[in-house]
Protein backbone atom coordinates (compact mmCIF):
# COMPACT_ATOMS: atom_id res chain seq x y z
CA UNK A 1 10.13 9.27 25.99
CA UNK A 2 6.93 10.05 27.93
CA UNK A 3 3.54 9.98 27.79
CA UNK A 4 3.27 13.68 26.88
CA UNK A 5 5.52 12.93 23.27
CA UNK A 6 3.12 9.88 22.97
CA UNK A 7 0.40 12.04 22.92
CA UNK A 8 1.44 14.78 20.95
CA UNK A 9 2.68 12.39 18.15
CA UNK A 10 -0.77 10.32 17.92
CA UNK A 11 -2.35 13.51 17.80
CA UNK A 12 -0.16 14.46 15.12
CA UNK A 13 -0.83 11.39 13.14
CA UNK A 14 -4.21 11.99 13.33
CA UNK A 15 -4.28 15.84 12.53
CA UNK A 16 -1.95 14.86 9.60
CA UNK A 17 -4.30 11.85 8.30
CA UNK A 18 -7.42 14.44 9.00
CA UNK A 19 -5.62 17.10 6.64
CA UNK A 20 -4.84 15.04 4.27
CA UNK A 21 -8.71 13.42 3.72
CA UNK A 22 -10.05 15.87 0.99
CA UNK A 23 -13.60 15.71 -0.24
CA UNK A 24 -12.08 15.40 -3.60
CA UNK A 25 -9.64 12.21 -3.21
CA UNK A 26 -12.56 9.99 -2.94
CA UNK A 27 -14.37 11.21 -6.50
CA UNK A 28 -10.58 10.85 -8.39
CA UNK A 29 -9.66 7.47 -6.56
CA UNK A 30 -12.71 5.59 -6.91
CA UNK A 31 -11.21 2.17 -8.00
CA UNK A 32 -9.76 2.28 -4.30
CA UNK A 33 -12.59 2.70 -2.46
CA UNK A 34 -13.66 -0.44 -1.14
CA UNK A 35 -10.47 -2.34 -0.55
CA UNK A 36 -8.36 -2.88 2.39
CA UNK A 37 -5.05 -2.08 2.99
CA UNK A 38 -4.02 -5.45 2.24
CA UNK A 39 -5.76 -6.00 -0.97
CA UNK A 40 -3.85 -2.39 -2.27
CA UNK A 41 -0.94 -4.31 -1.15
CA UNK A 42 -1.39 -7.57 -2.76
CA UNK A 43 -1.83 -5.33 -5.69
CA UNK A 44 0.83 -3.60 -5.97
CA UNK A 45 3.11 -6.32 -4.82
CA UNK A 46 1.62 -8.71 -8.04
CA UNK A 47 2.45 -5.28 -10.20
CA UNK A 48 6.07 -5.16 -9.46
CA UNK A 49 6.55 -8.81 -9.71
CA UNK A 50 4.66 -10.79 -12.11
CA UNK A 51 4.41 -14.25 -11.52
CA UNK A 52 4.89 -13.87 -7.28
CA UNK A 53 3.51 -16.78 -5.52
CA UNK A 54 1.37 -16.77 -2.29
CA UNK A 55 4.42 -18.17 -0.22
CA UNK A 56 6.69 -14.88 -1.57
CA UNK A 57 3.89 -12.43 -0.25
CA UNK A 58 3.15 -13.99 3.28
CA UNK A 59 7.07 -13.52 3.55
CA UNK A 60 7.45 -9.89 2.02
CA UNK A 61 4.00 -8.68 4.06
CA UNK A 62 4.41 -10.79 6.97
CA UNK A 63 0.89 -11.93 6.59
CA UNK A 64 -0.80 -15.78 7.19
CA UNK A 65 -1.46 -17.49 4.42
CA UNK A 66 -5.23 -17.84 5.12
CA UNK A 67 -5.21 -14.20 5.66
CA UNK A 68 -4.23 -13.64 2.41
CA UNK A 69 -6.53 -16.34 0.71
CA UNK A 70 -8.63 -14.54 1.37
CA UNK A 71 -7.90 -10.89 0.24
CA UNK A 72 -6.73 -12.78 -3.12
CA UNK A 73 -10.49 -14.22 -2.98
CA UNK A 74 -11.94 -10.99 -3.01
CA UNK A 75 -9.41 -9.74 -5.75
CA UNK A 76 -10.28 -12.11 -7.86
CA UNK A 77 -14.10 -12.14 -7.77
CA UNK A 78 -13.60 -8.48 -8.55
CA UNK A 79 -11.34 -9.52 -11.68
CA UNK A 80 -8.52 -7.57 -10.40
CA UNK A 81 -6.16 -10.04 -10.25
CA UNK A 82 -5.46 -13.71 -12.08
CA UNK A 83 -4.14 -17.16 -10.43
CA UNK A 84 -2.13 -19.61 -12.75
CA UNK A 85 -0.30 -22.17 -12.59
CA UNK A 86 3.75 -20.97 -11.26
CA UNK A 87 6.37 -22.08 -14.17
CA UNK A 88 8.88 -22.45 -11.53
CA UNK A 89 6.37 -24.23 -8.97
CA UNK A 90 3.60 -26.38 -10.48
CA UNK A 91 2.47 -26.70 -6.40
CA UNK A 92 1.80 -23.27 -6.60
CA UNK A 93 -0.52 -20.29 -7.90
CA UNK A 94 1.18 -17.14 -9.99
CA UNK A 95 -0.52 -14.19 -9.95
CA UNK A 96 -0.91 -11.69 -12.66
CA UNK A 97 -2.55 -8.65 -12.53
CA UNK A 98 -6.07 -8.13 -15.13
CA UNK A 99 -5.98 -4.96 -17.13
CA UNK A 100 -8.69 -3.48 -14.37
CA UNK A 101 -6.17 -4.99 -11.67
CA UNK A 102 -3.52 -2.50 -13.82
CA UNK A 103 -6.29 0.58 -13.63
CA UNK A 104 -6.31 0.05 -9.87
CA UNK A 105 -2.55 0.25 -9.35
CA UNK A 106 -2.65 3.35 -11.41
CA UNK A 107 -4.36 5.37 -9.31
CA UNK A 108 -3.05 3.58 -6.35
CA UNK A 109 0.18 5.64 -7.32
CA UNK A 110 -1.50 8.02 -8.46
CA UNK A 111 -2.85 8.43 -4.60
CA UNK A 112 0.69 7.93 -3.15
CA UNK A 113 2.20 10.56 -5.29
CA UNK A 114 -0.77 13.04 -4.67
CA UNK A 115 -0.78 12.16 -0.78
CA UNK A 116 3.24 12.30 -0.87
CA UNK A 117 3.49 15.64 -2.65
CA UNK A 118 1.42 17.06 -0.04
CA UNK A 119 3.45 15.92 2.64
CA UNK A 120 6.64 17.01 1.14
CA UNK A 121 5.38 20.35 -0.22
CA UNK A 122 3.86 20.95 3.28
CA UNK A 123 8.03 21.55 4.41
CA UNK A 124 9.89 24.81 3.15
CA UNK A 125 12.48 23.11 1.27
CA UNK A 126 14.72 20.10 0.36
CA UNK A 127 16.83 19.86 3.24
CA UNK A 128 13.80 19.69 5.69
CA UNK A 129 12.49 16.96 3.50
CA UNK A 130 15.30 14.93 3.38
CA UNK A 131 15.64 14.91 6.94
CA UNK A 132 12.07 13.87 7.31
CA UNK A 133 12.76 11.14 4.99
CA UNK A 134 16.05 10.33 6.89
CA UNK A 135 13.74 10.18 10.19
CA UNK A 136 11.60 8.09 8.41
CA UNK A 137 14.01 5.50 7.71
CA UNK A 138 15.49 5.37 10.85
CA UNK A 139 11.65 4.51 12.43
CA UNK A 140 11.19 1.83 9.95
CA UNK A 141 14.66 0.50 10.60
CA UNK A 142 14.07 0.62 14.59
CA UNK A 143 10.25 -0.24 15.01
């Protein structure tokens, strides 16, 4: 590795993240605009597990607590998400997603599978996007 590679890969990122900012994502995603990267996350972590707790999502996201107070603060005062009383863990908040906290993880996927298919569809065929997807992996694994 050298400082040429780093170069050409940030540059890469950013040509990539460039190409992939349309004019049009921001009229068809408009739920999204406004919230962070964490709050998306929050959200869709809630979505696929009703009834998480605070403690689970600092440990899945790596995040502090106050951190995520937060982001669940903001959430909430725009009635995207609900805090309850845990059935396993009186101590403790559950949170449930409100039906405009379900609208926003629908295009939130909607978003991933438009910016994905875009990606993928950008290679000439299945075995180049496996092997993409295989690189992928072994960053996250490694990093």
């Amino acid at each position: 590795m050298n400082y040429n590679q780093i170069k050409s890969l940030n540059e890469l990122i950013h040509s990539i993240n460039r190409a992939l900012k349309d004019d049009d994502i921001d009229k068809r995603f408009k739920r999204l605009q406004g919230l962070t990267t964490i709050e998306i996350g929050i959200i869709n972590l809630v979505s696929n597990n009703p009834d998480i707790i605070l403690k689970e999502i600092s440990k899945i996201t790596k995040t502090p607590k106050s951190t995520l107070t937060s982001a669940l603060n903001r959430l909430e005062n725009k009635n995207y998400i609900k805090r309850k009383i845990s059935k396993s863990d009186k101590r403790s908040f559950s949170l449930y997603l409100t039906e405009e906290g379900d609208l926003v993880q629908e295009e939130h996927l909607a978003l991933e599978h438009t910016l994905g298919s875009k990606i993928l569809n950008a290679l000439d065929n299945d075995e180049e996007r496996n092997k993409l997807i295989d690189l992928l992996k072994k960053i996250v694994e490694n990093v």
